[in-house]
PDB file of N, CA and C in Angstrom:
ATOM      1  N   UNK A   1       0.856  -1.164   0.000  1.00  0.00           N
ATOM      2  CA  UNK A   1       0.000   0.000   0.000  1.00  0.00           C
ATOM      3  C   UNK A   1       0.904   1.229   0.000  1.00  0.00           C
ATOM      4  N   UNK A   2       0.477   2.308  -0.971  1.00  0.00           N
ATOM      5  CA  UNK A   2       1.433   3.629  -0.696  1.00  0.00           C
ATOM      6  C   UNK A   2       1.200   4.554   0.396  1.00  0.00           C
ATOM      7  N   UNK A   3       2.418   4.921   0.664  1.00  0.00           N
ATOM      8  CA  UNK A   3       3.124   5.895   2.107  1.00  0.00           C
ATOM      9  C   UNK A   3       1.259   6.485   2.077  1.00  0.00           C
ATOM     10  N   UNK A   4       0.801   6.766   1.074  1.00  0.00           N
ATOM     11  CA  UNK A   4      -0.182   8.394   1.642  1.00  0.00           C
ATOM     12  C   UNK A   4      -0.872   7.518   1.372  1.00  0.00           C
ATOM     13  N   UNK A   5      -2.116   6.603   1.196  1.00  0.00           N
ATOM     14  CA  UNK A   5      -2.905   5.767   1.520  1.00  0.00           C
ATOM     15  C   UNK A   5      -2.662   5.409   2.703  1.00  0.00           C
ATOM     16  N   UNK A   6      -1.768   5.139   3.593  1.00  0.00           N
ATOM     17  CA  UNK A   6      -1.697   4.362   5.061  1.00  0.00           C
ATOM     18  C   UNK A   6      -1.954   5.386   5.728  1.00  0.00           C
ATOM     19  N   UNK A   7      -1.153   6.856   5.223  1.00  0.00           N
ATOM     20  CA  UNK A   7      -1.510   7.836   6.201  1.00  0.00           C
ATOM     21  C   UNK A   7      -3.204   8.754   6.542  1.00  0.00           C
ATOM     22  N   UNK A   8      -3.682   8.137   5.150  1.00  0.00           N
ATOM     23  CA  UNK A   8      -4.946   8.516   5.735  1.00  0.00           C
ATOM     24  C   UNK A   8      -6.000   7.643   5.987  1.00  0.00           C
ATOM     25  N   UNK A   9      -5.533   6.550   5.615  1.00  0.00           N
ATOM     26  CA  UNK A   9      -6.110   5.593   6.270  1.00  0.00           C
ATOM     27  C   UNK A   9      -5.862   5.596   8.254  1.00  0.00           C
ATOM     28  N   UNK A  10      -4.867   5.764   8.506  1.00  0.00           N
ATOM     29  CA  UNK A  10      -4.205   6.452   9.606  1.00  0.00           C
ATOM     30  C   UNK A  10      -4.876   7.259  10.413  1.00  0.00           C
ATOM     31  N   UNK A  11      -5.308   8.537   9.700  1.00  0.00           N
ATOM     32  CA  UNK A  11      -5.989   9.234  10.148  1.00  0.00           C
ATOM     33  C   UNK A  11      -7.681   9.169  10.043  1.00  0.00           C
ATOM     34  N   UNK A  12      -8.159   8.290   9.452  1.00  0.00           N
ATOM     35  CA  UNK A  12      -9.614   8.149   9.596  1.00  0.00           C
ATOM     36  C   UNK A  12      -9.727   7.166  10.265  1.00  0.00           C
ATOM     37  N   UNK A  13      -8.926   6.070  10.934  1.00  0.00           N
ATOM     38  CA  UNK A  13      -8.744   5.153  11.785  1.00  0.00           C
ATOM     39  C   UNK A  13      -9.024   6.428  13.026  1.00  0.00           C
ATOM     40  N   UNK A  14      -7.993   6.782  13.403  1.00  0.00           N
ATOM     41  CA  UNK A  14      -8.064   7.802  14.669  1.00  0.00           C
ATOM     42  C   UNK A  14      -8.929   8.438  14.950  1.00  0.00           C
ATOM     43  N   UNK A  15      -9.541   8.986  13.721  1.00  0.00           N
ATOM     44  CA  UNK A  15     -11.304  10.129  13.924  1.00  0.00           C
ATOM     45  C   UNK A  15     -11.874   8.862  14.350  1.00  0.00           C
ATOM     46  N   UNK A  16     -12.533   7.875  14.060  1.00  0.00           N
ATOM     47  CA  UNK A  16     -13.164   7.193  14.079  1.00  0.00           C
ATOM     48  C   UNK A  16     -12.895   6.261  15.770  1.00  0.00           C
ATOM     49  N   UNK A  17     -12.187   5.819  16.205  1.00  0.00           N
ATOM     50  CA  UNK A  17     -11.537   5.458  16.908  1.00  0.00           C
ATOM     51  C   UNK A  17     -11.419   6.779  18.711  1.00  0.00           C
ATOM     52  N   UNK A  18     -11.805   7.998  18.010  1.00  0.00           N
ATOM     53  CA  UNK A  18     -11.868   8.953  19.070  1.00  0.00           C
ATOM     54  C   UNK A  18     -12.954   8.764  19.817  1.00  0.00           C
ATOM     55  N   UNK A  19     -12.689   8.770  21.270  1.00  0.00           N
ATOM     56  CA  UNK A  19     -13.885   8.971  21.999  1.00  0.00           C
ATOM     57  C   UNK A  19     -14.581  10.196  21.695  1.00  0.00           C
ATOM     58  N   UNK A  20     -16.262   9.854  21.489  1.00  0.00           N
ATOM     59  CA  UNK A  20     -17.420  10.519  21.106  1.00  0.00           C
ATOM     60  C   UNK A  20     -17.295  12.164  22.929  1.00  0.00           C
ATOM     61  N   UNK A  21     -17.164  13.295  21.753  1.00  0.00           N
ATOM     62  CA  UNK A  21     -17.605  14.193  22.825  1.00  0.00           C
ATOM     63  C   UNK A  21     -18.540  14.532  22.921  1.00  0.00           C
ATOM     64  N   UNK A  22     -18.863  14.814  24.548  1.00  0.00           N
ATOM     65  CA  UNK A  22     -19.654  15.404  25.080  1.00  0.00           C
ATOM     66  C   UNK A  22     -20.168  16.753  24.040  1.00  0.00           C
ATOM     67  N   UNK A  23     -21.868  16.795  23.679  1.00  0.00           N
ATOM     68  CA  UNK A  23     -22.281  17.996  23.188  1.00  0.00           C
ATOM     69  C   UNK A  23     -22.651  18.631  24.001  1.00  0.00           C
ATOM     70  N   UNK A  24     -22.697  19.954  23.698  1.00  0.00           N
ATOM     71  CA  UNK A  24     -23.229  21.286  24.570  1.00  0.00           C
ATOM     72  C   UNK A  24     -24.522  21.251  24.236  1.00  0.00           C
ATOM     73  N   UNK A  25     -25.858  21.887  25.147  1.00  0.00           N
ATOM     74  CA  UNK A  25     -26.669  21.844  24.701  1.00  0.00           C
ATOM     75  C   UNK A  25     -27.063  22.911  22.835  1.00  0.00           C
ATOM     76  N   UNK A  26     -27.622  22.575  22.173  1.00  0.00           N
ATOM     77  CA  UNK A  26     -27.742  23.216  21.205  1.00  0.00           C
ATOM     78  C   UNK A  26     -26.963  22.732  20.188  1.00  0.00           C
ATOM     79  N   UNK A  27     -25.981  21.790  20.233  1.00  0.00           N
ATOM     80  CA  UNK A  27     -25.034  20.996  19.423  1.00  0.00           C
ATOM     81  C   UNK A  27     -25.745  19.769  18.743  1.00  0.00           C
ATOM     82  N   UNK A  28     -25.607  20.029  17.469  1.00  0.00           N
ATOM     83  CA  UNK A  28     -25.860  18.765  17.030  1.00  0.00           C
ATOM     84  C   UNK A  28     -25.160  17.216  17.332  1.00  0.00           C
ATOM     85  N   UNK A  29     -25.784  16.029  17.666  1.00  0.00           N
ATOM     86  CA  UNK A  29     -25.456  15.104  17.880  1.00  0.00           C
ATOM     87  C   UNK A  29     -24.953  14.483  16.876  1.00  0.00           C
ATOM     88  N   UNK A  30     -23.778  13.880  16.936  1.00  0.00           N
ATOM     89  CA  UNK A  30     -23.325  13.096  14.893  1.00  0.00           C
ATOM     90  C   UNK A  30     -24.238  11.556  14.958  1.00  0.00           C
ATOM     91  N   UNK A  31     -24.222  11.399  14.106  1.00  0.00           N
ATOM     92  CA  UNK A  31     -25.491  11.071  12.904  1.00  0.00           C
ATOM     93  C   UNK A  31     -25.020   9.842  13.473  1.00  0.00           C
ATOM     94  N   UNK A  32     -26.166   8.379  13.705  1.00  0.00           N
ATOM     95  CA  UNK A  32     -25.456   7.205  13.958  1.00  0.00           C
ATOM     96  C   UNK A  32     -24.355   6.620  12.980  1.00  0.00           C
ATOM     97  N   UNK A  33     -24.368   7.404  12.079  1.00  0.00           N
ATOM     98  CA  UNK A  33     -23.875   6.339  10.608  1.00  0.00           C
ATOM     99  C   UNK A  33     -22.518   6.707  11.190  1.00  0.00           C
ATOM    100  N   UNK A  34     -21.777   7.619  12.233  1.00  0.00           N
ATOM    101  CA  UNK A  34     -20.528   8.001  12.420  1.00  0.00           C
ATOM    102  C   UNK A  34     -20.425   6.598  13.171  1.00  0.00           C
ATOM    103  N   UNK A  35     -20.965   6.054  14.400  1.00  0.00           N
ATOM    104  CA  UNK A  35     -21.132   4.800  14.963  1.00  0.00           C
ATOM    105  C   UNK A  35     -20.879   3.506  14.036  1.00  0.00           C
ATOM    106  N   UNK A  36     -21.520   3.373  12.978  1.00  0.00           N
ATOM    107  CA  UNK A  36     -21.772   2.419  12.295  1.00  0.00           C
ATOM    108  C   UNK A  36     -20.292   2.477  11.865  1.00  0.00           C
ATOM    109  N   UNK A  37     -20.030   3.588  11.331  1.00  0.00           N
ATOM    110  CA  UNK A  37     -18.510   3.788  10.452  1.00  0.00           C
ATOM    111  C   UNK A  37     -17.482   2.751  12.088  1.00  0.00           C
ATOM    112  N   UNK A  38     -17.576   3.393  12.759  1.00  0.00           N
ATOM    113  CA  UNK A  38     -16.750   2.886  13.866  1.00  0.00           C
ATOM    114  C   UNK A  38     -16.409   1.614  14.043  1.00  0.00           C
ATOM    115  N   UNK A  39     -18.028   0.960  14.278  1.00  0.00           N
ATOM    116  CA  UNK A  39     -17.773  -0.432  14.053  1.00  0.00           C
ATOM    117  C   UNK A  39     -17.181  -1.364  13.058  1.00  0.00           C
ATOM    118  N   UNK A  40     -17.723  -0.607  11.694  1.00  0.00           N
ATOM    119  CA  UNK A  40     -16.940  -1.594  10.184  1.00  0.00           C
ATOM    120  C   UNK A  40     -15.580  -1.310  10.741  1.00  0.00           C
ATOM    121  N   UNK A  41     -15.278  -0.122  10.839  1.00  0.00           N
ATOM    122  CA  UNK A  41     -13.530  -0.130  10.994  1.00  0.00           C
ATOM    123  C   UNK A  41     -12.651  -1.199  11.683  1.00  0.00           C
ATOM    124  N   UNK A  42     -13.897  -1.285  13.062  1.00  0.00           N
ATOM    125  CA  UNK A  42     -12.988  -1.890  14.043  1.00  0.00           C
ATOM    126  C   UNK A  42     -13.332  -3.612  13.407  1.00  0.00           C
ATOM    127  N   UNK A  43     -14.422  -4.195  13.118  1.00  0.00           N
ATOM    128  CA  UNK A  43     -14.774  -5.301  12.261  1.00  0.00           C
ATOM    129  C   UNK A  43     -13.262  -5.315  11.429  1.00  0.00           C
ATOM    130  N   UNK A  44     -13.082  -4.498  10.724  1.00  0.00           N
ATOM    131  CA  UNK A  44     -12.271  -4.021   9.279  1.00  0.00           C
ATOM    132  C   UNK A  44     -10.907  -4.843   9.830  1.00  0.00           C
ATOM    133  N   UNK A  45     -10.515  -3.979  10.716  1.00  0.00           N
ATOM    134  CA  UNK A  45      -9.223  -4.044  11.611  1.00  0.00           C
ATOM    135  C   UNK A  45      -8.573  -5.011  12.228  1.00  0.00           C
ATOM    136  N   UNK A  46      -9.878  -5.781  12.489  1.00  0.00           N
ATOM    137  CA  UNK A  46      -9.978  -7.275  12.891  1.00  0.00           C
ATOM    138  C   UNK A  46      -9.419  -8.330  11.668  1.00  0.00           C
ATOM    139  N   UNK A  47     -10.508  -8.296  10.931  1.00  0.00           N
ATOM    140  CA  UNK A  47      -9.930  -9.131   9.759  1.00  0.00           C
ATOM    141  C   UNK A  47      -8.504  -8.799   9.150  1.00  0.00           C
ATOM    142  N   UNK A  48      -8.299  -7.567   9.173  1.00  0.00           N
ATOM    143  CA  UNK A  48      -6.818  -7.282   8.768  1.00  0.00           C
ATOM    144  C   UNK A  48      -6.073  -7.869   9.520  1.00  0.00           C
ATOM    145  N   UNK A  49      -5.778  -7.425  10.511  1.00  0.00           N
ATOM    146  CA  UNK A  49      -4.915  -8.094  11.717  1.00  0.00           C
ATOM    147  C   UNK A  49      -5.330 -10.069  11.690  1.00  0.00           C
ATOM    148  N   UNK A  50      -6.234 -10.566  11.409  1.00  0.00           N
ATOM    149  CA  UNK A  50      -6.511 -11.894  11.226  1.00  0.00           C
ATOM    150  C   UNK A  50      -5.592 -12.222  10.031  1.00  0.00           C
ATOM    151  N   UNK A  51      -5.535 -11.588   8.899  1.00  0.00           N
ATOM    152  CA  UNK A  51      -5.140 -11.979   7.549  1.00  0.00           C
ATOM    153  C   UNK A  51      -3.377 -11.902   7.846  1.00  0.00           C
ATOM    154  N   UNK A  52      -3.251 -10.585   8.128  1.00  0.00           N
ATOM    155  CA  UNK A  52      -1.819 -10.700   8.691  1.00  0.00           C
ATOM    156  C   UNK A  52      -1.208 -12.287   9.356  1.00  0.00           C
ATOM    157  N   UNK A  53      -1.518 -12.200  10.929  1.00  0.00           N
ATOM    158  CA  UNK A  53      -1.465 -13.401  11.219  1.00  0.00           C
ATOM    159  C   UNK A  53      -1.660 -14.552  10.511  1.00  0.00           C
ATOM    160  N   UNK A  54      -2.371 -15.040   9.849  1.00  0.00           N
ATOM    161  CA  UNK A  54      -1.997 -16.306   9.032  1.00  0.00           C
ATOM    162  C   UNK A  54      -1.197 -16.120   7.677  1.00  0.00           C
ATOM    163  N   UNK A  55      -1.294 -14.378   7.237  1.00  0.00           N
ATOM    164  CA  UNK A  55       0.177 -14.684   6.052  1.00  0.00           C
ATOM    165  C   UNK A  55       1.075 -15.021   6.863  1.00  0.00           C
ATOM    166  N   UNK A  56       1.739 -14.301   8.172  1.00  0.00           N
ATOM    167  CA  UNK A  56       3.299 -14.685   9.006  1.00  0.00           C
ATOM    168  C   UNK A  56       3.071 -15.893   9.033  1.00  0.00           C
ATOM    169  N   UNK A  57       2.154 -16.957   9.670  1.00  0.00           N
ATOM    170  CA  UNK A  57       2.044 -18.238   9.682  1.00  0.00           C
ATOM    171  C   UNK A  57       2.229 -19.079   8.553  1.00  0.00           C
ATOM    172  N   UNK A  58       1.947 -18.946   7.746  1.00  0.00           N
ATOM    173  CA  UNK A  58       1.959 -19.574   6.052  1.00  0.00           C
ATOM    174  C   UNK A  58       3.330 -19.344   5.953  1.00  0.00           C
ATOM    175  N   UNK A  59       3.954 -17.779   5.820  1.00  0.00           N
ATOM    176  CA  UNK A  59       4.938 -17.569   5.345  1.00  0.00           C
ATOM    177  C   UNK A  59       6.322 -18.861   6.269  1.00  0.00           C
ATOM    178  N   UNK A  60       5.748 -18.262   7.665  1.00  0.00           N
ATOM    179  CA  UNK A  60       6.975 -19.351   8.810  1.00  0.00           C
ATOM    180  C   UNK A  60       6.901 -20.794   8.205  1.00  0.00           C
ATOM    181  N   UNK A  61       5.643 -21.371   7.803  1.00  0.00           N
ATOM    182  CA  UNK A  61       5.362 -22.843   7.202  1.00  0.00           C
ATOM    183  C   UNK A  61       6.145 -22.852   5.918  1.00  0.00           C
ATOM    184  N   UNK A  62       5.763 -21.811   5.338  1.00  0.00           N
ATOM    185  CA  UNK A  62       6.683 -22.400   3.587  1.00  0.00           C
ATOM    186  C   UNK A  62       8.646 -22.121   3.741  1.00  0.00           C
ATOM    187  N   UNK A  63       8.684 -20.858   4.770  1.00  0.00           N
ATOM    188  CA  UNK A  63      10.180 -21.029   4.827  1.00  0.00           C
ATOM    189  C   UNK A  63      10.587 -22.697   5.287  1.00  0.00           C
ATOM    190  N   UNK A  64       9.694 -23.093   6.565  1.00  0.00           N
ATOM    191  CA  UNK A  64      10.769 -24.249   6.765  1.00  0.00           C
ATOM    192  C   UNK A  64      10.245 -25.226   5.784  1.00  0.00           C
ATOM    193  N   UNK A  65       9.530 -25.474   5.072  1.00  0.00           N
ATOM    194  CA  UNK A  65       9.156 -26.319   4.086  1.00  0.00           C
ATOM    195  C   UNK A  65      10.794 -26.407   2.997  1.00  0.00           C
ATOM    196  N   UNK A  66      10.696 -24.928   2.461  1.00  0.00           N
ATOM    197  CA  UNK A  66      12.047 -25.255   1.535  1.00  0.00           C
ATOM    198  C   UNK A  66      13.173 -24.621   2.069  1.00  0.00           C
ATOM    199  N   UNK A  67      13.276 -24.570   4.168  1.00  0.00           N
ATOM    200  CA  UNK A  67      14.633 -25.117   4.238  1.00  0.00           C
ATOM    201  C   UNK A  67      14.734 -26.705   4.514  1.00  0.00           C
ATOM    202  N   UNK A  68      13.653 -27.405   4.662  1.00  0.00           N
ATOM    203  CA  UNK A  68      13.790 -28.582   4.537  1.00  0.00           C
ATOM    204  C   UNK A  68      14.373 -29.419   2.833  1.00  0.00           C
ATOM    205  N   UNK A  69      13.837 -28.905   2.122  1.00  0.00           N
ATOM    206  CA  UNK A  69      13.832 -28.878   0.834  1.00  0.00           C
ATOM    207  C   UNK A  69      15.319 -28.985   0.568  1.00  0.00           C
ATOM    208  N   UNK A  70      15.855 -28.106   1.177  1.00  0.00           N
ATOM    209  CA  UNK A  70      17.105 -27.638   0.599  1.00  0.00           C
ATOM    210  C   UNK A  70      18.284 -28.246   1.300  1.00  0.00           C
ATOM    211  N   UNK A  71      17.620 -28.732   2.373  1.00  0.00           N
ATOM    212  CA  UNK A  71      18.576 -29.662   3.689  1.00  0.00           C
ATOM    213  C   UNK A  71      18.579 -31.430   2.684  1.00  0.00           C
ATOM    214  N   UNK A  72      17.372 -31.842   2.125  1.00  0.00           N
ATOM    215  CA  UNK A  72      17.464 -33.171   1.714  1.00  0.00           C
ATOM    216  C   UNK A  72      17.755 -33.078   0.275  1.00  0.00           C
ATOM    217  N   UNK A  73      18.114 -31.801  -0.659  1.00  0.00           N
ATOM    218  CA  UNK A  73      18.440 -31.881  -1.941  1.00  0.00           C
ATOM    219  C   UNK A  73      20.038 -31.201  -2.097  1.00  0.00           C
ATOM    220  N   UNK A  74      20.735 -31.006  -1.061  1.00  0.00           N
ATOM    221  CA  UNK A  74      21.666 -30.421  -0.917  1.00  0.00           C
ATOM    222  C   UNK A  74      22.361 -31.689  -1.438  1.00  0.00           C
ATOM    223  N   UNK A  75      23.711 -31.637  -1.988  1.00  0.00           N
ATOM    224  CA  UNK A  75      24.898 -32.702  -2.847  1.00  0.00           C
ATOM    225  C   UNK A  75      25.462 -32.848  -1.862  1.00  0.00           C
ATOM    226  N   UNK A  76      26.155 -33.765  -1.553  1.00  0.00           N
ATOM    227  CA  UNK A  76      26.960 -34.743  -0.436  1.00  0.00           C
ATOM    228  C   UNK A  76      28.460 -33.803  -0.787  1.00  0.00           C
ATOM    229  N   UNK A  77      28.760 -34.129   0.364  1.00  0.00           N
ATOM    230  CA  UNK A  77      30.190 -33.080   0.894  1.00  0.00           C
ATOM    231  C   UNK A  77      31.333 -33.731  -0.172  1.00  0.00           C
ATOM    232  N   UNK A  78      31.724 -33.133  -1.044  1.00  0.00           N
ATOM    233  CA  UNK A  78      33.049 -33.369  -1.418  1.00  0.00           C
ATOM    234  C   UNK A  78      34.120 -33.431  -0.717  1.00  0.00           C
ATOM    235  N   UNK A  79      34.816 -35.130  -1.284  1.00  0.00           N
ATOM    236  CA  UNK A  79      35.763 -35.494  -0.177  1.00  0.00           C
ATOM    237  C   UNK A  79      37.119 -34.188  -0.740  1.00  0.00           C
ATOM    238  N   UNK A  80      38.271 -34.017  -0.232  1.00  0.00           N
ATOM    239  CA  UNK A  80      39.291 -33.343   0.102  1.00  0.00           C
ATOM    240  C   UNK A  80      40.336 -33.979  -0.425  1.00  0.00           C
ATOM    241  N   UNK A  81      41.588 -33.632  -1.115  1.00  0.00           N
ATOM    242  CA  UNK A  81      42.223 -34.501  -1.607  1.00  0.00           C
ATOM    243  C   UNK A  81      43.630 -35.165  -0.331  1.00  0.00           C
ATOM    244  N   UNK A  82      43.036 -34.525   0.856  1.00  0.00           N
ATOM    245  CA  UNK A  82      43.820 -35.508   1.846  1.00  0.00           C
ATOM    246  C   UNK A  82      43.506 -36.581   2.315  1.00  0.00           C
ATOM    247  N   UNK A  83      41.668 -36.048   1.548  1.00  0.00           N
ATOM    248  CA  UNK A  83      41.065 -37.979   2.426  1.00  0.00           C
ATOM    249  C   UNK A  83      41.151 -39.001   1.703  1.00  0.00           C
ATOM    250  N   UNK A  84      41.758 -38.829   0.413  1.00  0.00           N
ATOM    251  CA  UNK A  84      41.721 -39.560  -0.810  1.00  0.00           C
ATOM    252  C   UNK A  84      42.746 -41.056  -0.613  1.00  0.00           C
ATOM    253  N   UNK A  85      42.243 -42.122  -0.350  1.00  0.00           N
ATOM    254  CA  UNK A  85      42.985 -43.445   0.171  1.00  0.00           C
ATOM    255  C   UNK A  85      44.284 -43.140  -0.261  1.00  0.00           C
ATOM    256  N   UNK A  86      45.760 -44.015   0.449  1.00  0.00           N
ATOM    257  CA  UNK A  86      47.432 -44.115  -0.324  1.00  0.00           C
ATOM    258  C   UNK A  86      46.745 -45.535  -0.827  1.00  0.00           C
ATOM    259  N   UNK A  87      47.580 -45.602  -2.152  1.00  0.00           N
ATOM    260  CA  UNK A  87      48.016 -46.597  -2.496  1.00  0.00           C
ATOM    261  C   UNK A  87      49.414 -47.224  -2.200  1.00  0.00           C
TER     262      UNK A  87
END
């Protein structure tokens, strides 16, 4: 995702995420749909943070998959020409 997409994603996380102030009398009250917004976010936020967690998990599974891979396809140690039998 680019730098300025996160950052305002960033920042409408935080509006949203602010505790609701106290109105004065004569103040309009914000509209439930500001509520509703609140909840998808935090819903939103959830699943993100869910998706995260099982890419790191997948990802930790496929690294050791092909360092296993690479442990049983690796070529046998070349001998040294000191280990090489006398005749």
């Amino acid at each position: 995702m680019p730098a300025r997409q996160a950052r305002v994603l960033d920042r409408v996380g935080a509006l949203l995420r602010a505790p609701a102030r106290d109105t004065a009398p004569g103040e309009p009250t914000p509209p439930p749909a500001i509520e509703d917004l609140r909840e998808r976010v935090q819903r939103l936020e959830a699943m993100v943070e869910g998706l995260q967690d099982a890419l790191y998990r997948h990802a930790r599974h496929e690294d050791a998959r092909i360092g296993e891979l690479q442990r049983r396809t690796a070529p046998p140690p070349v001998a040294t020409p000191d280990a090489r039998p006398r005749s």
